[in-house]
PDB file of N, CA and C in Angstrom:
ATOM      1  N   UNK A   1       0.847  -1.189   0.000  1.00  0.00           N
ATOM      2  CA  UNK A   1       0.000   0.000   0.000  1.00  0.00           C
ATOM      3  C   UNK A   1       0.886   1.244   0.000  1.00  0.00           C
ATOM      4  N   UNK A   2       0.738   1.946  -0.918  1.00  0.00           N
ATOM      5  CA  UNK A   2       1.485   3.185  -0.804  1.00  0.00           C
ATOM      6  C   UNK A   2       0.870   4.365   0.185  1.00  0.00           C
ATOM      7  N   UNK A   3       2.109   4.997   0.953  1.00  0.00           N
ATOM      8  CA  UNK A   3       1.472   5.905   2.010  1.00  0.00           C
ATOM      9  C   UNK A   3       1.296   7.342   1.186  1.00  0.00           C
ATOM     10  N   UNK A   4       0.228   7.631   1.796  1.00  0.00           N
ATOM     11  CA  UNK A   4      -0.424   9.105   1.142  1.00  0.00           C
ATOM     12  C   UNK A   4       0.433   9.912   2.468  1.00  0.00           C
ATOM     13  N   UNK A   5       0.574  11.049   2.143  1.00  0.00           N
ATOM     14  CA  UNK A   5       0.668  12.139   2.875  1.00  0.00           C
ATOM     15  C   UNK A   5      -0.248  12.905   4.034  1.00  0.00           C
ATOM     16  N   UNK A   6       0.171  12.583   4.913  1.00  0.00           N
ATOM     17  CA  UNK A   6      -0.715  13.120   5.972  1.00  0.00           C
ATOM     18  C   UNK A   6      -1.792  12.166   6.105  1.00  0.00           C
ATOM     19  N   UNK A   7      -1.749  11.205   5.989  1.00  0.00           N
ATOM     20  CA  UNK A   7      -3.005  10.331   6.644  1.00  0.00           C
ATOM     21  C   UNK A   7      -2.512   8.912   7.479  1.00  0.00           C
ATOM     22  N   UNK A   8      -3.267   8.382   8.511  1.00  0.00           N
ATOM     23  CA  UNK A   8      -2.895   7.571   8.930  1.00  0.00           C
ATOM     24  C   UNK A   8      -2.510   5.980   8.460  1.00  0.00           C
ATOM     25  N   UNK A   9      -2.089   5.382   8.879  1.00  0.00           N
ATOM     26  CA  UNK A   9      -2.356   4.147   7.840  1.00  0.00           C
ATOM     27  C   UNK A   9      -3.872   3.361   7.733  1.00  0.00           C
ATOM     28  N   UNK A  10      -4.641   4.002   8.670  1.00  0.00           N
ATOM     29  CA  UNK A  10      -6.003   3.406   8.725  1.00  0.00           C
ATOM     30  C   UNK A  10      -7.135   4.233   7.839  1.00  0.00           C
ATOM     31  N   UNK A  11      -6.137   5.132   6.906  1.00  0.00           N
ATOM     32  CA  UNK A  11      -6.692   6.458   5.972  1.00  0.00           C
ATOM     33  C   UNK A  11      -7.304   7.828   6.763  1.00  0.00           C
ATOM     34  N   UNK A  12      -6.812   7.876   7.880  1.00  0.00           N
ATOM     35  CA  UNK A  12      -7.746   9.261   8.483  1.00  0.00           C
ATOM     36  C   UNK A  12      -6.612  10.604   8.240  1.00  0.00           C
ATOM     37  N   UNK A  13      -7.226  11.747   7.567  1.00  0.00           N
ATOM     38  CA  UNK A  13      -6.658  13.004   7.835  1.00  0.00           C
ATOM     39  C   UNK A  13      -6.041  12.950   9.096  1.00  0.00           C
ATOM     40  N   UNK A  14      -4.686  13.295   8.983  1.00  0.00           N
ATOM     41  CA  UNK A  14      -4.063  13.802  10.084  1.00  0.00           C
ATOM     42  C   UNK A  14      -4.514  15.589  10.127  1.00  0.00           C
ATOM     43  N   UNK A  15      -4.825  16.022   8.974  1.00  0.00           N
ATOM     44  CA  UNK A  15      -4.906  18.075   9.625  1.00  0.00           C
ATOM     45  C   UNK A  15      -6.142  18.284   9.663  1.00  0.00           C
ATOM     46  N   UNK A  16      -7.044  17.665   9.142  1.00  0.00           N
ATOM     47  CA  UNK A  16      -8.586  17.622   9.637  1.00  0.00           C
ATOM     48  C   UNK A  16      -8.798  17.124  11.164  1.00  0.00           C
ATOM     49  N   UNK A  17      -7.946  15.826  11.155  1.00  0.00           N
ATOM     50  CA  UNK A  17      -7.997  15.783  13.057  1.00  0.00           C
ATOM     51  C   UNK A  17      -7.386  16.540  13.884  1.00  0.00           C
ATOM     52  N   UNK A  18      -6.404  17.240  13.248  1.00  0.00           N
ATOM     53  CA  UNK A  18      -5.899  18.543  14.378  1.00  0.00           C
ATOM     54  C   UNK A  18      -6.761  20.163  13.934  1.00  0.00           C
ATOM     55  N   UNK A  19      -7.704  19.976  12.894  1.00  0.00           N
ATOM     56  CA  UNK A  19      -8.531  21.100  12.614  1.00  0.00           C
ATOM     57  C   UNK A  19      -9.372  20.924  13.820  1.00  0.00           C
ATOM     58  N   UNK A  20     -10.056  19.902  13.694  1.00  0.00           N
ATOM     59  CA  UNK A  20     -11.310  19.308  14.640  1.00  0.00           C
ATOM     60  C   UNK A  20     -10.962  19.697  16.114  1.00  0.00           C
ATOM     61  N   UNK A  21     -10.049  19.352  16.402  1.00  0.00           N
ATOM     62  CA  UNK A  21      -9.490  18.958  18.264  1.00  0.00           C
ATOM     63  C   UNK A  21      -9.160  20.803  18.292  1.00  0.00           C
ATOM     64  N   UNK A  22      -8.537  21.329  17.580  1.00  0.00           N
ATOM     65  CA  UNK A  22      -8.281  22.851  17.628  1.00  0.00           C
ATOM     66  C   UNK A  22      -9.908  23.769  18.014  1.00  0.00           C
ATOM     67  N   UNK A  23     -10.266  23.144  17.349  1.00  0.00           N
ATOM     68  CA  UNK A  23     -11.947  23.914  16.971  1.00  0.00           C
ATOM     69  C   UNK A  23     -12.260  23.387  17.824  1.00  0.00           C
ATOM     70  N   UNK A  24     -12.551  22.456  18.693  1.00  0.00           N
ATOM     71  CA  UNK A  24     -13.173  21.688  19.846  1.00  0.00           C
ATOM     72  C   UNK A  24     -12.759  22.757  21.220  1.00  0.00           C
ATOM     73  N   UNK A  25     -11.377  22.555  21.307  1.00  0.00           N
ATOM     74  CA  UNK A  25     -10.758  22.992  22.396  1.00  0.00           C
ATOM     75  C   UNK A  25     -10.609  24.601  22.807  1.00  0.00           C
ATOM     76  N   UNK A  26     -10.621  25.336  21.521  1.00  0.00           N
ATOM     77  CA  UNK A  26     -10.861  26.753  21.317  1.00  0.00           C
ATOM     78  C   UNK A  26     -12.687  26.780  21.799  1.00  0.00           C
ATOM     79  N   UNK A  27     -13.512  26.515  21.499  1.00  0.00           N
ATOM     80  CA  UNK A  27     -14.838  26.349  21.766  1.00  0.00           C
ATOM     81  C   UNK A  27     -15.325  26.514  23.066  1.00  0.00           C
ATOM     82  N   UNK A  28     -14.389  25.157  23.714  1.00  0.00           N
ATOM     83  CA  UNK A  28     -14.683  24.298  25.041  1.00  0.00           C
ATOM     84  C   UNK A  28     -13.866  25.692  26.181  1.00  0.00           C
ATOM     85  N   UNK A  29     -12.829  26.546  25.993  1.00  0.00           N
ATOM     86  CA  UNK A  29     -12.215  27.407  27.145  1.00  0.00           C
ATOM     87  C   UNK A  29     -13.186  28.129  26.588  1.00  0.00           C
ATOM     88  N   UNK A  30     -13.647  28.891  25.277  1.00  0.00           N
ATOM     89  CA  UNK A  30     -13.938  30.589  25.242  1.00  0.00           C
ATOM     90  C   UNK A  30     -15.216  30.412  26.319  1.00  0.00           C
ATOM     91  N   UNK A  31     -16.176  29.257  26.226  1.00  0.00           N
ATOM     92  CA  UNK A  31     -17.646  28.707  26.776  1.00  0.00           C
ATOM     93  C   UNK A  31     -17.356  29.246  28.180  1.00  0.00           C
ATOM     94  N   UNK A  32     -15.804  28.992  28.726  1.00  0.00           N
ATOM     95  CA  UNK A  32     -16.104  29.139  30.348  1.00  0.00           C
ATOM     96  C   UNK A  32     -15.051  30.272  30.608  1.00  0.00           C
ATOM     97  N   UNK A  33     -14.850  31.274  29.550  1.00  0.00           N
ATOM     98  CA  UNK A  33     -14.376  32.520  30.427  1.00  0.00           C
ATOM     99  C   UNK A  33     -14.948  33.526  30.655  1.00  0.00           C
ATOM    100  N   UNK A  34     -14.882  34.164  31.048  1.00  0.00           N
ATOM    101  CA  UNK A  34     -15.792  35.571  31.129  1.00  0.00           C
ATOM    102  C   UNK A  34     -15.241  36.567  30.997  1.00  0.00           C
ATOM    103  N   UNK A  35     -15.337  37.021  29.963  1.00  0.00           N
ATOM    104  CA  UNK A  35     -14.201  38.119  29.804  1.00  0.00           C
ATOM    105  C   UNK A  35     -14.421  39.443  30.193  1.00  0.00           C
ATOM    106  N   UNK A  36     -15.505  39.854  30.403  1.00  0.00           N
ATOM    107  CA  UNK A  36     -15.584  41.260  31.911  1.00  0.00           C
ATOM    108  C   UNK A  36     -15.009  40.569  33.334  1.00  0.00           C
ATOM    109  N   UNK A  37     -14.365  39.522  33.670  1.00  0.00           N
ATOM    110  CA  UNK A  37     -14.529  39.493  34.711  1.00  0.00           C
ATOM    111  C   UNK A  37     -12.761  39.135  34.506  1.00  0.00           C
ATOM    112  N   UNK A  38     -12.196  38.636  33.052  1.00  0.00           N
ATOM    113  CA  UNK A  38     -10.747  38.704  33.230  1.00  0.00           C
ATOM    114  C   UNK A  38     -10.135  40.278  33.131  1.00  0.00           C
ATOM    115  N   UNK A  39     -11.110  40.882  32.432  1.00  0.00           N
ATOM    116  CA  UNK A  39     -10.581  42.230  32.000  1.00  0.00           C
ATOM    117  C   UNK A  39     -10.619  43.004  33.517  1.00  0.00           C
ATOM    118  N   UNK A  40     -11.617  42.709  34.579  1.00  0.00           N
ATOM    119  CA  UNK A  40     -11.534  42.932  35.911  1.00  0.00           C
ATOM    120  C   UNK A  40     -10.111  42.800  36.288  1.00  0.00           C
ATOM    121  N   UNK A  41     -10.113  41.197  36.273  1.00  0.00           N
ATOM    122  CA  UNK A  41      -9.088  40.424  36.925  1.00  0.00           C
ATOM    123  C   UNK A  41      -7.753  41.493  36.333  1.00  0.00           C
ATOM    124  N   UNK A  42      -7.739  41.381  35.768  1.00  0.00           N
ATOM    125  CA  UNK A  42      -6.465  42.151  34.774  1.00  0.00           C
ATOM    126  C   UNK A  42      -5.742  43.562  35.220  1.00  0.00           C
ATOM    127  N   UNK A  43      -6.985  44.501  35.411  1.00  0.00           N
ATOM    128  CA  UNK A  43      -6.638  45.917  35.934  1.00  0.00           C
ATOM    129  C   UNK A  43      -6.620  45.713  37.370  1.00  0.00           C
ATOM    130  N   UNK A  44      -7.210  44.889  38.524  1.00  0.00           N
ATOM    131  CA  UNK A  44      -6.958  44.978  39.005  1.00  0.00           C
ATOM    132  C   UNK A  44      -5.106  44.487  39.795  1.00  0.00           C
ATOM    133  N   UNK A  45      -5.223  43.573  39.021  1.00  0.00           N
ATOM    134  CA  UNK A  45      -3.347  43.139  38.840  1.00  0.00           C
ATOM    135  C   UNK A  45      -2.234  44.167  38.760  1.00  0.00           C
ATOM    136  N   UNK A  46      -2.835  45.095  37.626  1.00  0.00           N
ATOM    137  CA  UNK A  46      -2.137  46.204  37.270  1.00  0.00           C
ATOM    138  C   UNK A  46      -2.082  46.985  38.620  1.00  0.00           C
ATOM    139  N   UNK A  47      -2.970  47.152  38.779  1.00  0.00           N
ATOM    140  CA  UNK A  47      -3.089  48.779  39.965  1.00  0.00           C
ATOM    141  C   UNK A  47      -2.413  48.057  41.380  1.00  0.00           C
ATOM    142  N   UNK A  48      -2.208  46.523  41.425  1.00  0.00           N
ATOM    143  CA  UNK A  48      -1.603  45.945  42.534  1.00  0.00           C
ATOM    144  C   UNK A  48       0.038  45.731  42.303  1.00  0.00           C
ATOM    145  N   UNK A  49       0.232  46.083  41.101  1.00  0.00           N
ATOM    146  CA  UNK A  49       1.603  46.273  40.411  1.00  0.00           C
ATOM    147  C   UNK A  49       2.225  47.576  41.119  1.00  0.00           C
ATOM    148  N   UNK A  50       1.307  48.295  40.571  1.00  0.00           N
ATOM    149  CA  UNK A  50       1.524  49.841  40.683  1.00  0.00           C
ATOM    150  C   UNK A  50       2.018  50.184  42.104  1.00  0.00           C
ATOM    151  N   UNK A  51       0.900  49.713  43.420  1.00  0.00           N
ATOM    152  CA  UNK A  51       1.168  50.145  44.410  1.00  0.00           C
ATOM    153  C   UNK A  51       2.253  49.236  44.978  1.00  0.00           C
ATOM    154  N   UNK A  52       2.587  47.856  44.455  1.00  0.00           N
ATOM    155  CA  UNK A  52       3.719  47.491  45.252  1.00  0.00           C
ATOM    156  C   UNK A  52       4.787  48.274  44.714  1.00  0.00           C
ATOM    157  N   UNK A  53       5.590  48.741  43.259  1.00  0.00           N
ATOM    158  CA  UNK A  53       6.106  49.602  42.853  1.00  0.00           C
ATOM    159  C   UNK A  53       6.246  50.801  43.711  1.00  0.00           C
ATOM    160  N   UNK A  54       5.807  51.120  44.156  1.00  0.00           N
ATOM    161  CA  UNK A  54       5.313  52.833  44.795  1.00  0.00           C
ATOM    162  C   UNK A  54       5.863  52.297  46.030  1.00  0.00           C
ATOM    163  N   UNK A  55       5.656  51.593  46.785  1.00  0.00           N
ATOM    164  CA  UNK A  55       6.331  50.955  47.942  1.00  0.00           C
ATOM    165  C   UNK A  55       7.504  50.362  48.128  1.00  0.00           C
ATOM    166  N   UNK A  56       7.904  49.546  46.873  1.00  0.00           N
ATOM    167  CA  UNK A  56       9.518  49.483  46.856  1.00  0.00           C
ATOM    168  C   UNK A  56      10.316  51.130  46.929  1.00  0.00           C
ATOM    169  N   UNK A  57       9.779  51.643  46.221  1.00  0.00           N
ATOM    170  CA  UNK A  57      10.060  53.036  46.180  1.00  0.00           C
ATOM    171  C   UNK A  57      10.728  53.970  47.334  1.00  0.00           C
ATOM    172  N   UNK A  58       9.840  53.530  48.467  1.00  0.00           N
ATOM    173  CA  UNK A  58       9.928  54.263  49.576  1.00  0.00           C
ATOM    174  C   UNK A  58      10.442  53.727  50.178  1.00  0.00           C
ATOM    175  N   UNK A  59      10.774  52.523  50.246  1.00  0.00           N
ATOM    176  CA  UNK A  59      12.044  52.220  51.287  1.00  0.00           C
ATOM    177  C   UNK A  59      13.385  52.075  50.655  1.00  0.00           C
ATOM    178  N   UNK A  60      13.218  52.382  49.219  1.00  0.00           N
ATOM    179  CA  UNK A  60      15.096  52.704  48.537  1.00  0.00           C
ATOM    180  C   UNK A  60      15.199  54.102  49.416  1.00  0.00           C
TER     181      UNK A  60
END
């Protein structure tokens, strides 16, 4: 049997099965984030940046 390119020996697309599992898995995180609540998460990180910054500050 001659091997085709990109397929298994049992004939399955190998880039259609990593299309599929990509598209699955991209799907399956966006479903459970919330993105007002990372964009929360986010600034508030920042502004906890900020003030530890400001506090190294003061004791150089």
């Amino acid at each position: 049997m001659k091997k085709q390119p990109n397929k298994t020996q049992a004939g399955t697309n190998v880039e259609k099965v990593k299309q599929q599992n990509a598209g699955a898995f991209a799907e399956e995180f966006a479903s459970e984030t919330n993105a007002a609540e990372v964009r929360q998460q986010n600034k508030q990180s920042e502004a906890n940046k900020g003030n530890q910054n400001q506090q190294q500050n003061k004791r150089s």
